[in-house]
Protein backbone atom coordinates (compact mmCIF):
# COMPACT_ATOMS: atom_id res chain seq x y z
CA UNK A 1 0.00 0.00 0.00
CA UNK A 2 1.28 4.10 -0.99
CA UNK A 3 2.17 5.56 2.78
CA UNK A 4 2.57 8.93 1.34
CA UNK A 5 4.74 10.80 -1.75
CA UNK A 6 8.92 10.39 -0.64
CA UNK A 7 10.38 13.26 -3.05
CA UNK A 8 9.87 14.91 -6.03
CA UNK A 9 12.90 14.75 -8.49
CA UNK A 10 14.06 17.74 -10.95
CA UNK A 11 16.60 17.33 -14.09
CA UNK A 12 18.73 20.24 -14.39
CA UNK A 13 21.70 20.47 -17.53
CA UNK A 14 23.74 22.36 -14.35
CA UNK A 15 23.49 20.60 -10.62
CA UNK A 16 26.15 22.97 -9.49
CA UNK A 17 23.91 25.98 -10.04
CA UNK A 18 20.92 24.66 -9.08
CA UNK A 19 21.99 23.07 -5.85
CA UNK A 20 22.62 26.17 -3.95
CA UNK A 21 19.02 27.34 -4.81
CA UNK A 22 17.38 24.64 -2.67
CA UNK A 23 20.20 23.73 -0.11
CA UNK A 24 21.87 27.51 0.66
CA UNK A 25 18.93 29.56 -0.69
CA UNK A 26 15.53 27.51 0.61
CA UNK A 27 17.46 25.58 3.59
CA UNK A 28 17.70 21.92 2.17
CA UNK A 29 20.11 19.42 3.70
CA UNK A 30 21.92 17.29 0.85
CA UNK A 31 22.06 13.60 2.85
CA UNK A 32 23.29 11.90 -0.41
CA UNK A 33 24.88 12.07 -3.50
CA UNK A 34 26.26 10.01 -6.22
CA UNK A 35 26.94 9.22 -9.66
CA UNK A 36 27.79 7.34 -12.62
CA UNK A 37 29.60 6.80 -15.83
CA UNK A 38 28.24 5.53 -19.14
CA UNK A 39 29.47 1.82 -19.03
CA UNK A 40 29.44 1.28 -15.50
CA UNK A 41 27.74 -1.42 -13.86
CA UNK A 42 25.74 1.48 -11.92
CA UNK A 43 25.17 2.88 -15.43
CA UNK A 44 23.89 -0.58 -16.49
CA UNK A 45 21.13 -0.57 -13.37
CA UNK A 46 19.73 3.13 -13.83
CA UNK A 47 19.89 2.12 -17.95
CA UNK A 48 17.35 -1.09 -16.93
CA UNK A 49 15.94 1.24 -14.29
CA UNK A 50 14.89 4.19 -16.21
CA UNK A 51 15.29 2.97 -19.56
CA UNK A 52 18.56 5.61 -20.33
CA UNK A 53 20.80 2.93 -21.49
CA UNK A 54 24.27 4.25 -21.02
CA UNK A 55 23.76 7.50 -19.18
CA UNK A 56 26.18 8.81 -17.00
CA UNK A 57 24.70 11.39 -14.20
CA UNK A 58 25.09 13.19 -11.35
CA UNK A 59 22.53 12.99 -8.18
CA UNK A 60 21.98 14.95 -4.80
CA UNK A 61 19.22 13.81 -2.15
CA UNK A 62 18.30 16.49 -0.15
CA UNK A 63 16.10 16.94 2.89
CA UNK A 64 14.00 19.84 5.05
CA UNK A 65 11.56 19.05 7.43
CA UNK A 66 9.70 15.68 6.68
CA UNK A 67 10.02 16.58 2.53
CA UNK A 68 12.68 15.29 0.38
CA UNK A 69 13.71 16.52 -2.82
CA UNK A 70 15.87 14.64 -5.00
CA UNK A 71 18.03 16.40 -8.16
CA UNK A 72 19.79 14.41 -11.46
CA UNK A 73 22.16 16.26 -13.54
CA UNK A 74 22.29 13.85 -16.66
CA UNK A 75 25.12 14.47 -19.55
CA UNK A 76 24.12 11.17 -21.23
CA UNK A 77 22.05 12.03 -22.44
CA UNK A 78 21.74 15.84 -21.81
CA UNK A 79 19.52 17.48 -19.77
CA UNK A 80 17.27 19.96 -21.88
CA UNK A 81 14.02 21.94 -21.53
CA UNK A 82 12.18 22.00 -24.69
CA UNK A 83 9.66 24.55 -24.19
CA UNK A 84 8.70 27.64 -21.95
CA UNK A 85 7.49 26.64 -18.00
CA UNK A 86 4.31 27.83 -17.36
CA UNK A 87 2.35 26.68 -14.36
CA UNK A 88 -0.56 25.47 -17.04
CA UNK A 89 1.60 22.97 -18.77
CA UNK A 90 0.83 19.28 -18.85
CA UNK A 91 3.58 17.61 -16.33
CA UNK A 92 4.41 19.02 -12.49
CA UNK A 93 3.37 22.34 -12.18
CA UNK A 94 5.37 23.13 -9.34
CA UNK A 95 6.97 21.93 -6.26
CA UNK A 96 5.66 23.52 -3.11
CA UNK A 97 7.00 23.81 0.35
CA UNK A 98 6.03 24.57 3.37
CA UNK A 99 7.26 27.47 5.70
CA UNK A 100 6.49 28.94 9.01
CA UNK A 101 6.52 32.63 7.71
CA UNK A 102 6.11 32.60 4.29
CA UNK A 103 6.73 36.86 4.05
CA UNK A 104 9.86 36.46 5.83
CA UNK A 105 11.39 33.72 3.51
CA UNK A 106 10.05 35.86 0.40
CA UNK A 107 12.04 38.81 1.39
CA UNK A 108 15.45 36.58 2.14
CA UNK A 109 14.72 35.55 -0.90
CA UNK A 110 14.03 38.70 -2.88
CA UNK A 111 17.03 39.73 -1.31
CA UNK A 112 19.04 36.79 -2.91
CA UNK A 113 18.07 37.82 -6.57
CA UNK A 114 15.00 35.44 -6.74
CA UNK A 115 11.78 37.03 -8.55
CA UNK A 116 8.43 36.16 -7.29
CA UNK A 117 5.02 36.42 -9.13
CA UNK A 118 3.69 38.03 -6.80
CA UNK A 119 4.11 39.51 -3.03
CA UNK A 120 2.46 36.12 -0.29
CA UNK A 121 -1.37 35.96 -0.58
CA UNK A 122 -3.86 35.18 1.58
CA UNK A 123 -5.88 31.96 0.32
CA UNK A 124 -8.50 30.64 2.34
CA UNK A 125 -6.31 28.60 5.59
CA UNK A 126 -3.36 29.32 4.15
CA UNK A 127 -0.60 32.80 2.78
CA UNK A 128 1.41 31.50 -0.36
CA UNK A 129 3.41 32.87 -3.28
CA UNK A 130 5.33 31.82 -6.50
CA UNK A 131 8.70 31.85 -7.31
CA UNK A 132 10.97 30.42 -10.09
CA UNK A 133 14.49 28.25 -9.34
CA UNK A 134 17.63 28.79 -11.72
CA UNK A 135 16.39 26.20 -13.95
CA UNK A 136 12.74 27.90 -14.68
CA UNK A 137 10.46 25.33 -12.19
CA UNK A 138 8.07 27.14 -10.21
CA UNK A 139 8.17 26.57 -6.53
CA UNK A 140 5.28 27.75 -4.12
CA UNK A 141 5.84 28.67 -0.78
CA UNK A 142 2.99 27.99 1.40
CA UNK A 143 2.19 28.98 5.42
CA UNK A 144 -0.65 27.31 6.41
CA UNK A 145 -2.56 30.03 8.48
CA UNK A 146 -5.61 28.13 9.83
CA UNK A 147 -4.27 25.24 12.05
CA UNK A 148 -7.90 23.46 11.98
CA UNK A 149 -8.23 23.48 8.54
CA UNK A 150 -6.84 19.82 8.21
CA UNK A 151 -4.16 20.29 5.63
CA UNK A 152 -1.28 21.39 7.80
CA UNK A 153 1.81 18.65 7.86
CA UNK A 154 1.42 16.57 10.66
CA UNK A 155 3.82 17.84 13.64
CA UNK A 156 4.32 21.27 12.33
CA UNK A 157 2.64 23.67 13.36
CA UNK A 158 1.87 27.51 11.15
């Protein structure tokens, strides 16, 4: 039986630059990384695994609270985007996370270069707002406002 979603992944042609995004930027911890090279025996697994036969790739696991986001940079074959993001397109929208003041991390954000759509918004239970990483994803940052509204994260409180 599904307990519950583990961790998004993102590709990204550049790990180095998007890394510090999510670990220095949004607070992430990486708790693993690794790698392969085309013709490796770990390159043979992922190739069965993910049907890339003989990619080579970079990988960081990183952590925050009780979410887990997980980051490939492949080179074999490359990472590419092939169109404009825009939150309507078919695929993940966005990746959203959860904060305890959600106009405090916008402005240490702001402050670090990132551009939001829009200043944190009151919705119902909860305040969020829209930014984009280095790579184009959107990422939401949400504060849920109402504690007995039910969709809080177990053990954390707004």
């Amino acid at each position: 039986m599904i307990r519950g979603i583990h961790h998004p992944s993102l590709a990204t042609a550049d790990l180095d630059a998007l890394l510090p995004f999510y670990r220095d930027l949004l607070g992430f911890e990486v708790i693993s990384s690794f790698g392969w090279e085309a013709g490796s025996e770990l390159s043979d697994l992922a190739g069965q695994i993910t049907g890339l036969a003989g990619s080579t790739a970079r990988s960081a696991l990183l952590k925050a609270g009780n979410a887990y986001l997980e980051i490939f940079e492949y080179t074999q074959p490359l990472s590419t985007r092939t169109d404009r993001p825009v939150l309507s397109n078919m695929g993940i929208a966005h990746i959203c996370f959860d904060s305890d003041d959600v106009k405090a991390d916008q402005a240490r954000l702001r402050s670090e270069g990132i551009t939001f759509i829009s200043d944190p918004i009151d919705v119902g239970p909860m305040r969020v707002c829209y930014c984009q990483d280095p790579d184009g994803n959107f990422v939401e940052l949400q504060q849920i406002t109402d504690l007995d509204s039910g969709i809080g994260l177990p053990g954390y409180d707004a």
